[in-house]
Protein backbone atom coordinates (compact mmCIF):
# COMPACT_ATOMS: atom_id res chain seq x y z
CA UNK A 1 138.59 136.55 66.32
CA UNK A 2 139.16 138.98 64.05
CA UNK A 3 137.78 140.15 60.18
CA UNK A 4 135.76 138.06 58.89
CA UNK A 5 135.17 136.37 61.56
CA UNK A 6 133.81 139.17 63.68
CA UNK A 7 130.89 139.74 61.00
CA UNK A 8 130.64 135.47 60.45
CA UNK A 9 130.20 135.20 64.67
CA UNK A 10 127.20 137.68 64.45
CA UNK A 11 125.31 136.12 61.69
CA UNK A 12 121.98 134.60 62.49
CA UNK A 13 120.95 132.06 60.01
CA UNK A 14 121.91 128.42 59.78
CA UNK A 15 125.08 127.16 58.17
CA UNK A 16 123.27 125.83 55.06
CA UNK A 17 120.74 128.65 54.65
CA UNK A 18 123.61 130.93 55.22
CA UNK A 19 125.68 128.86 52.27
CA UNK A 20 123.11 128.87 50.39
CA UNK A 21 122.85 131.97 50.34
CA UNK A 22 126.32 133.40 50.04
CA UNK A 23 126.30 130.31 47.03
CA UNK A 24 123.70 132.76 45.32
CA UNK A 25 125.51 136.55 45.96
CA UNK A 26 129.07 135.94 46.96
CA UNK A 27 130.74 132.64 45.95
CA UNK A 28 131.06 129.02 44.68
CA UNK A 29 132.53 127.83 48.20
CA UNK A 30 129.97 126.48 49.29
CA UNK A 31 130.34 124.00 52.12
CA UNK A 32 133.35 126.51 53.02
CA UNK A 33 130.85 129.06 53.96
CA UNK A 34 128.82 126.96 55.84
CA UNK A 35 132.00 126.01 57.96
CA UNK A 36 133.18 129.37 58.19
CA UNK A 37 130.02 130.39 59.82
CA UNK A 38 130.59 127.58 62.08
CA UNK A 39 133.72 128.42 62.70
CA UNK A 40 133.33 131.47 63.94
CA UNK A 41 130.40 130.94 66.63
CA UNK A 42 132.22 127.83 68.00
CA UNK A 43 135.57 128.06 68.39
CA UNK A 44 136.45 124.51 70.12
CA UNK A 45 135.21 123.22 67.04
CA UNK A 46 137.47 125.09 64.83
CA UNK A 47 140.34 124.57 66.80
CA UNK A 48 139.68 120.25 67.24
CA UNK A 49 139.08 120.46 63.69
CA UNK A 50 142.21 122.32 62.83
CA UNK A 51 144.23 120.61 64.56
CA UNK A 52 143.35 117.14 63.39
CA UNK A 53 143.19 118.60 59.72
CA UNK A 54 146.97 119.61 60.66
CA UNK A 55 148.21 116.74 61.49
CA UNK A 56 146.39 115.13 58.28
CA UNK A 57 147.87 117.72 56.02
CA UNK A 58 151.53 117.02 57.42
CA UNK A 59 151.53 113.10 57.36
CA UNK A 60 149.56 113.14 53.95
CA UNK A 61 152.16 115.42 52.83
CA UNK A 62 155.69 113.32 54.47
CA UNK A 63 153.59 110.00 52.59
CA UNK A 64 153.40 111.50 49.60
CA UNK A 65 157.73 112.67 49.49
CA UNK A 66 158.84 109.93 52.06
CA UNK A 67 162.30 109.31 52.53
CA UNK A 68 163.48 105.45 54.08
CA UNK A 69 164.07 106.88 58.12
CA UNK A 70 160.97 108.47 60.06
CA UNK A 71 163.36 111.31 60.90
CA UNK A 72 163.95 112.37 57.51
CA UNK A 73 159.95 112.69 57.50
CA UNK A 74 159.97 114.66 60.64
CA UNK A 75 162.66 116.99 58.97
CA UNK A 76 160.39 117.36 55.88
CA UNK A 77 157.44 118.13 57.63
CA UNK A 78 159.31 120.91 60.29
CA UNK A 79 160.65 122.44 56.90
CA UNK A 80 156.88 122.54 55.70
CA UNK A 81 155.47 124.41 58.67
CA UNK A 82 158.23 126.81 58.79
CA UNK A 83 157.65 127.81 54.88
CA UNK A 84 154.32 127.41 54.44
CA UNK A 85 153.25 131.42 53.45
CA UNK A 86 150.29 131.32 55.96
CA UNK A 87 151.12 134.72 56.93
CA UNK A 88 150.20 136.47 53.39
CA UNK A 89 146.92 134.20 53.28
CA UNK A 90 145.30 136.14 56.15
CA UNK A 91 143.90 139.47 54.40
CA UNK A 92 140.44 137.63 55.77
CA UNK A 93 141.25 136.79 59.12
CA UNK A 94 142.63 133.87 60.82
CA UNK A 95 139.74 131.56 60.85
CA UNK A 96 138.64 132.52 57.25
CA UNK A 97 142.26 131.36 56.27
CA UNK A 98 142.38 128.07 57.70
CA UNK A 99 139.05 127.04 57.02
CA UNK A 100 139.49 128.38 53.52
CA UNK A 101 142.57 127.84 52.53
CA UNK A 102 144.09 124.92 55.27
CA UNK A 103 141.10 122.59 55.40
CA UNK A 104 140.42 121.91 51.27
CA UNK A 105 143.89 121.22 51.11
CA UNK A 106 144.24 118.84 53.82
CA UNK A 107 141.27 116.83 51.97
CA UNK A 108 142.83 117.08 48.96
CA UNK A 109 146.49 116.14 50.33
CA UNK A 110 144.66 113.23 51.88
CA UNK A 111 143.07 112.11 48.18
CA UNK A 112 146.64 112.59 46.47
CA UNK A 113 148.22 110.37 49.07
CA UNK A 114 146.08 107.60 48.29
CA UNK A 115 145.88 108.18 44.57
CA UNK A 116 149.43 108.18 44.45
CA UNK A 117 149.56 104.62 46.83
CA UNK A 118 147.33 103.39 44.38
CA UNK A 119 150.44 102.85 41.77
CA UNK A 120 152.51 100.66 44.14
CA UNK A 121 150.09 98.77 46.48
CA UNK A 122 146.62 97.66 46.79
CA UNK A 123 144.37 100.22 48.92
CA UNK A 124 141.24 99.26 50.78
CA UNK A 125 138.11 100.11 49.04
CA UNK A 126 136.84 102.41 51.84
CA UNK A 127 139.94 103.95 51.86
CA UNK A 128 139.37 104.99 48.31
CA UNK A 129 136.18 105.87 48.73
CA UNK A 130 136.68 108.25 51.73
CA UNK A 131 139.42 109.85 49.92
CA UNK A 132 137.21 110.39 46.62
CA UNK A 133 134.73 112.05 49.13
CA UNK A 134 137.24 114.34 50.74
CA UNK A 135 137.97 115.02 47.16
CA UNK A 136 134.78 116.15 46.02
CA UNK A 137 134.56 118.64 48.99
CA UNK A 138 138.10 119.82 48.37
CA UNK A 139 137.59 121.44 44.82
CA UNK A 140 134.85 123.85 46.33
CA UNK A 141 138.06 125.92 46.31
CA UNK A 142 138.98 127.71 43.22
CA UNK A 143 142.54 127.18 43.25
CA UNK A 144 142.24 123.45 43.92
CA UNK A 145 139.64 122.80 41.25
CA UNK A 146 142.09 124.05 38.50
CA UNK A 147 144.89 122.09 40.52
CA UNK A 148 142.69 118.85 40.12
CA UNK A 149 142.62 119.54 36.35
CA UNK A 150 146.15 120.08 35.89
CA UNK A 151 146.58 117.08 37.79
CA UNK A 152 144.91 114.93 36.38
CA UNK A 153 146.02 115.94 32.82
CA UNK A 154 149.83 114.93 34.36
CA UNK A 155 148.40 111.39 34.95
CA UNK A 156 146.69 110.81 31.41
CA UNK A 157 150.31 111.76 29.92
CA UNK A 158 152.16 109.69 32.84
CA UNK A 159 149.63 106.46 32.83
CA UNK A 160 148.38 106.96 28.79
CA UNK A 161 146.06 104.16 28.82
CA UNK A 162 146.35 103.07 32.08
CA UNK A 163 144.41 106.07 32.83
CA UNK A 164 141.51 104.90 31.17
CA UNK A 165 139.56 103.30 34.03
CA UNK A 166 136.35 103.97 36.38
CA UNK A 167 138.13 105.47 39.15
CA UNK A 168 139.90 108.06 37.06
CA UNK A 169 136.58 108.74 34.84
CA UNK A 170 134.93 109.99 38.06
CA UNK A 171 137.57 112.25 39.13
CA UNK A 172 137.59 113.84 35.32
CA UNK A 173 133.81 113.82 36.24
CA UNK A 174 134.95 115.21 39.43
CA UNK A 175 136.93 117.81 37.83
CA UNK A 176 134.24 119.09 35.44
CA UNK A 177 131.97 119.42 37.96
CA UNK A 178 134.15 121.61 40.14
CA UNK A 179 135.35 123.98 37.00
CA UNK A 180 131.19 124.30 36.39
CA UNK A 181 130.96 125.23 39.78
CA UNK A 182 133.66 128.07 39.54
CA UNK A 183 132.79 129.58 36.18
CA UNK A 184 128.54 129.38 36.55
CA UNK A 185 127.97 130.23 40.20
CA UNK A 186 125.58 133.32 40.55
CA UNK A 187 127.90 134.20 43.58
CA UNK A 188 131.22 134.31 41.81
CA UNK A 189 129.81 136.18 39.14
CA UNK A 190 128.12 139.00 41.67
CA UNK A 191 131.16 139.19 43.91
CA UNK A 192 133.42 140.17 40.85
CA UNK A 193 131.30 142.99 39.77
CA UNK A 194 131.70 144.48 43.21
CA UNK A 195 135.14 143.51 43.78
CA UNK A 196 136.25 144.87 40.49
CA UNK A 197 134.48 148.42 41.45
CA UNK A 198 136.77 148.50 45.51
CA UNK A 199 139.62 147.00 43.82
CA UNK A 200 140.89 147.27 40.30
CA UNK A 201 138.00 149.17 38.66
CA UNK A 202 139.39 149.52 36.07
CA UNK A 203 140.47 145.84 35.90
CA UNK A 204 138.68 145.45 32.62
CA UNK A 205 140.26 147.64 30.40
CA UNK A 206 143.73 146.29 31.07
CA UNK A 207 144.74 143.63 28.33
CA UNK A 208 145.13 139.87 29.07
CA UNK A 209 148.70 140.58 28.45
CA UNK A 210 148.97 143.15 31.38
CA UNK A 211 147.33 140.66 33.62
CA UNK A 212 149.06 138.19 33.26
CA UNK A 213 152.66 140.26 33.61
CA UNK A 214 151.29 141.70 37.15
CA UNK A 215 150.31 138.16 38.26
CA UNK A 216 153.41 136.30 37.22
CA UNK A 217 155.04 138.93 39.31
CA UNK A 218 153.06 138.97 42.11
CA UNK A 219 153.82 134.50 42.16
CA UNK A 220 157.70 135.94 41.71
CA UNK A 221 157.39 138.21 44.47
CA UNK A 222 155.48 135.62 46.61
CA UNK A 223 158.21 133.05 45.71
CA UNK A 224 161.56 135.55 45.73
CA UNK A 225 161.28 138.59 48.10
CA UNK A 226 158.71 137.95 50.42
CA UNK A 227 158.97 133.91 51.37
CA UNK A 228 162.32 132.96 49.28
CA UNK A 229 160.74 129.68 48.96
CA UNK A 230 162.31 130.22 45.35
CA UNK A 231 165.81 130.21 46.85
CA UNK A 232 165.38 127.47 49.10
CA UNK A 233 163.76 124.95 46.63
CA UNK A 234 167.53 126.40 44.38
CA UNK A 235 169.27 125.48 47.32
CA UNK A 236 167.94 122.21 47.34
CA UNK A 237 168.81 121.71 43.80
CA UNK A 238 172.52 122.53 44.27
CA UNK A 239 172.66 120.15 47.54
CA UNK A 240 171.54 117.87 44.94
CA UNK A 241 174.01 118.58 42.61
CA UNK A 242 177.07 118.49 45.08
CA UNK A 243 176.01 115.17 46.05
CA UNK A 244 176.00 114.32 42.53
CA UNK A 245 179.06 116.07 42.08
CA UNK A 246 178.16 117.20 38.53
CA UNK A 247 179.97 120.26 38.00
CA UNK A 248 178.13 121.88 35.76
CA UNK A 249 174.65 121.48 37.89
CA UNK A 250 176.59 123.07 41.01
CA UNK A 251 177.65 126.43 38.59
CA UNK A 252 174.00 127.00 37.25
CA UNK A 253 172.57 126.40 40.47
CA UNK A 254 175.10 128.74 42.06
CA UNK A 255 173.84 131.28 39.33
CA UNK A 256 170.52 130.98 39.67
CA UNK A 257 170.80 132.23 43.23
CA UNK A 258 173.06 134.94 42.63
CA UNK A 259 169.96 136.03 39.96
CA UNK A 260 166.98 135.49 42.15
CA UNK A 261 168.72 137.91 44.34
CA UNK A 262 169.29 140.50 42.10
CA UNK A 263 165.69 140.28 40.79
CA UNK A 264 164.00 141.31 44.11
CA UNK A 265 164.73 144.97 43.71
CA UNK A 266 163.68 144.28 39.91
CA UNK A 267 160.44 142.77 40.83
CA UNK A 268 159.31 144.43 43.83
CA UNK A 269 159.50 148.50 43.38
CA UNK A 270 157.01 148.28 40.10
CA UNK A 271 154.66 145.56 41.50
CA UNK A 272 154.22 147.39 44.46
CA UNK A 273 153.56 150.80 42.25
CA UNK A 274 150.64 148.90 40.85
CA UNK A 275 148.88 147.67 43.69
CA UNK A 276 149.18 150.79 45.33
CA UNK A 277 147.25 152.41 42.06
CA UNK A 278 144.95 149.80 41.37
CA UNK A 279 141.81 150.85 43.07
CA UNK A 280 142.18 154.45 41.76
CA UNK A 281 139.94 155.33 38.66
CA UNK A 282 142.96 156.83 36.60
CA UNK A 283 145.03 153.99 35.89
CA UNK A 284 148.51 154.28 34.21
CA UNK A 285 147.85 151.34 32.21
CA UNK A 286 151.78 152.01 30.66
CA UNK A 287 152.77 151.03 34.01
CA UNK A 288 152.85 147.11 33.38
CA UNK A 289 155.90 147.67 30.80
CA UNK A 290 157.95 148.07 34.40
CA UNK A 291 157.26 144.61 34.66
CA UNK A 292 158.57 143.05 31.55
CA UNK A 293 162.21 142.89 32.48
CA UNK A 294 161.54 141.18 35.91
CA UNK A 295 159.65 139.14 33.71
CA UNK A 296 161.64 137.85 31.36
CA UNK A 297 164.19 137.61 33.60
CA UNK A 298 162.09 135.43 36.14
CA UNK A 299 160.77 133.29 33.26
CA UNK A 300 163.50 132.75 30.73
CA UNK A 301 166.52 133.19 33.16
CA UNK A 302 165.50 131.65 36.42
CA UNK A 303 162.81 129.20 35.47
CA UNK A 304 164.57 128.33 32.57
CA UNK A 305 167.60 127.19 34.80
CA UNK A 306 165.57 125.69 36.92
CA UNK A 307 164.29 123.10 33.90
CA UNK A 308 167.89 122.66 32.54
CA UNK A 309 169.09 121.85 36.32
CA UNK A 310 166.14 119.59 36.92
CA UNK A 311 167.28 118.13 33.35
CA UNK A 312 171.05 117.74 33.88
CA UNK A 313 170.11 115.88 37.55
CA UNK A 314 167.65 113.33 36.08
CA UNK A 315 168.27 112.84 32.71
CA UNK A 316 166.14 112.49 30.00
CA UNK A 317 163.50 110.57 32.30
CA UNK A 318 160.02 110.28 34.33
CA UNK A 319 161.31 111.49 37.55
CA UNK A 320 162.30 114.71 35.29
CA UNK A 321 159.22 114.93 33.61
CA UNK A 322 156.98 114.72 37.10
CA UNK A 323 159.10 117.45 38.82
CA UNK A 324 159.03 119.75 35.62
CA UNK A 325 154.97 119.12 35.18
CA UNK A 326 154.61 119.46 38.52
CA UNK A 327 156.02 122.79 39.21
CA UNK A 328 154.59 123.59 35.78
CA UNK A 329 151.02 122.99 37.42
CA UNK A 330 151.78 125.13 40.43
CA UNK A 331 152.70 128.07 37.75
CA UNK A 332 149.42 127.45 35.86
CA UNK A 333 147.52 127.56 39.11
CA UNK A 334 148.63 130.77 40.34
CA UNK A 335 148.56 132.75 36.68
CA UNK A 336 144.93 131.55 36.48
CA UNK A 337 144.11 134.08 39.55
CA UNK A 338 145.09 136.71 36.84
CA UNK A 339 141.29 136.59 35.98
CA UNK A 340 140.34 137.86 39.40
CA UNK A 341 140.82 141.69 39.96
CA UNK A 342 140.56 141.16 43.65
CA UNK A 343 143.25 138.96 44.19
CA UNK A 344 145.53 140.61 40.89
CA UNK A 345 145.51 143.82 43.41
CA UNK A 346 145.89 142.27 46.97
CA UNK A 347 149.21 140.51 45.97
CA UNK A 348 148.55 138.47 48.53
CA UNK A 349 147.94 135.05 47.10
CA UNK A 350 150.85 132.77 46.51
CA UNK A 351 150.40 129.28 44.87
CA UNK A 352 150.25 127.59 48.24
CA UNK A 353 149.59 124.19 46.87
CA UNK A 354 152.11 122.04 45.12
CA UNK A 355 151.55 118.38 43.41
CA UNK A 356 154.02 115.57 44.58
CA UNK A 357 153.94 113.12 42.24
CA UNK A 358 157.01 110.91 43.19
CA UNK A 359 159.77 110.50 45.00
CA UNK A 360 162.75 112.22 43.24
């Protein structure tokens, strides 16, 4: 118990009149509230439900990238729980975090594992309907609501007009829904005022420019200095290329480490400058031109590697189109939280969920 979860355990309403609500003055999550609330005042129930949302999350997640032998699975899904950034997630407590941030995704892992089964094999009807439902309650989080759109904008170019079918009109319906939710909720639109005034006040006088340079940093430092998931996924990639043996592939990936190193000092000293001047009322708004190099370097150098490894290992071909989109979407998702001067300050916020589209 701790945070949010202290005030949550001392609230005395019911879980819907209490999302209700926090629906009308603090935010769009809606259900999530209610089951923080619950959460909080009974904590068997959190933990039963955590634990079987766990163990969803992990086997929805080994489905979706499975190799041929079980233990390759296990592997995948150790590998998973030892990098998954839980720890910068929890500026709102433990139990906030997981019920915020662990059980959406689980419901929408579960959804993308049958979606994706739905290519290759014929799934029950409950099956889809259950996973349509879990779904719908998934994209009361921001960050998976844009997700879903990206998403599903990957499929219409993937499936062209394949896509055009019942199932895949409601989830655009689905979608639309869930991005009306975010952007005309009386909640979201009273919690930024006040949010903007403790945390970047002032947020609004900073171009779109400057907001999206500290954000694309903050997903850099997130990905390079303070999890390396960055270097790892690089790793990966040059595994890949050794057992490939294409030369080339093993040399860029070799350099792309070497540069992800070297741009953690780069990256680092002037993001953390910001944040620790964003709540004051003088803001140095020349500060963001610190974070162009780091910038540039992150996107042209080391992203742009990244494509033309992904490019030299596949070819001209789907599997390199799904893994390029793909970590495209995960970009997209996390420069989107540009727009909130809450989470633009806390640095705390890494894109924590990543579309598997195929086995590569």
């Amino acid at each position: 118990m701790s945070r949010d979860a202290l005030w949550f355990s001392k609230v005395n309403s019911s879980p819907l009149a209490f999302a209700i609500k926090r629906y009308e003055t603090w935010s769009s999550r809606f259900w999530i509230e209610g089951a923080v609330l619950v959460a909080s005042k009974h904590l068997f129930i959190f933990f039963l439900i955590t634990i079987i949302s766990v163990f969803f999350l992990f086997y929805s997640v080994s489905k979706l990238i499975s190799f041929n032998k079980f233990i390759s699975n296990l592997v995948l899904v150790l590998f998973f729980i030892a990098l998954f950034p839980i720890a910068s997630l929890q500026s709102a407590g433990f139990i906030a975090t997981i019920v915020n941030y662990i059980w959406p995704s689980t419901l929408f892992a579960y959804w993308l594992m049958i979606d994706n089964q739905r290519k290759s094999e014929t799934v029950a009807s409950y099956k889809v309907i259950i996973s349509t439902f879990c779904l719908i309650l998934s994209v009361f989080n921001e960050g998976l609501a844009i997700m879903l759109f990206l998403y599903l904008i990957i499929r219409l170019v993937i499936e062209k007009k394949e896509f055009l079918n019942i199932y895949r009109m409601i989830c655009l319906l689905v979608s639309f829904l869930s991005i009306l939710n975010v952007l005309f909720c009386p909640g979201n639109q009273k919690r930024g005022i006040s949010e903007m005034t403790h945390w970047f006040p002032t947020f609004d006088h900073l171009s779109f420019w400057d907001k999206l340079l500290i954000q694309l940093d903050n997903i850099a430092s997130n990905l390079i200095v303070n999890h390396n998931l960055m270097g790892i996924f690089l790793l990966l990639l040059l595994a890949r290329a050794v057992q490939k043996r294409q030369s080339l592939s093993i040399i860029l990936s070799g350099l792309a480490i070497m540069l992800s190193k070297i741009s953690e000092s780069l990256i680092s000293k002037p993001l953390d400058t910001i944040v620790k001047h964003s709540s004051g009322k003088e803001f140095n708004y020349n500060i963001t031109s610190m974070l162009l190099a780091p910038s540039l370097i992150f996107i042209i150098i080391i992203l742009g590697l990244v494509v033309f490894i992904i490019i030299l290992l596949y070819g001209k071909s789907s599997k390199s189109l799904i893994a390029i989109t793909s970590l495209g979407t995960t970009f997209a998702t996390g420069m989107s939280l540009s727009l909130s001067p809450t989470l633009l300050a806390s640095e705390d916020r890494p894109p924590f969920v990543f579309i598997f589209c195929d086995n590569l």
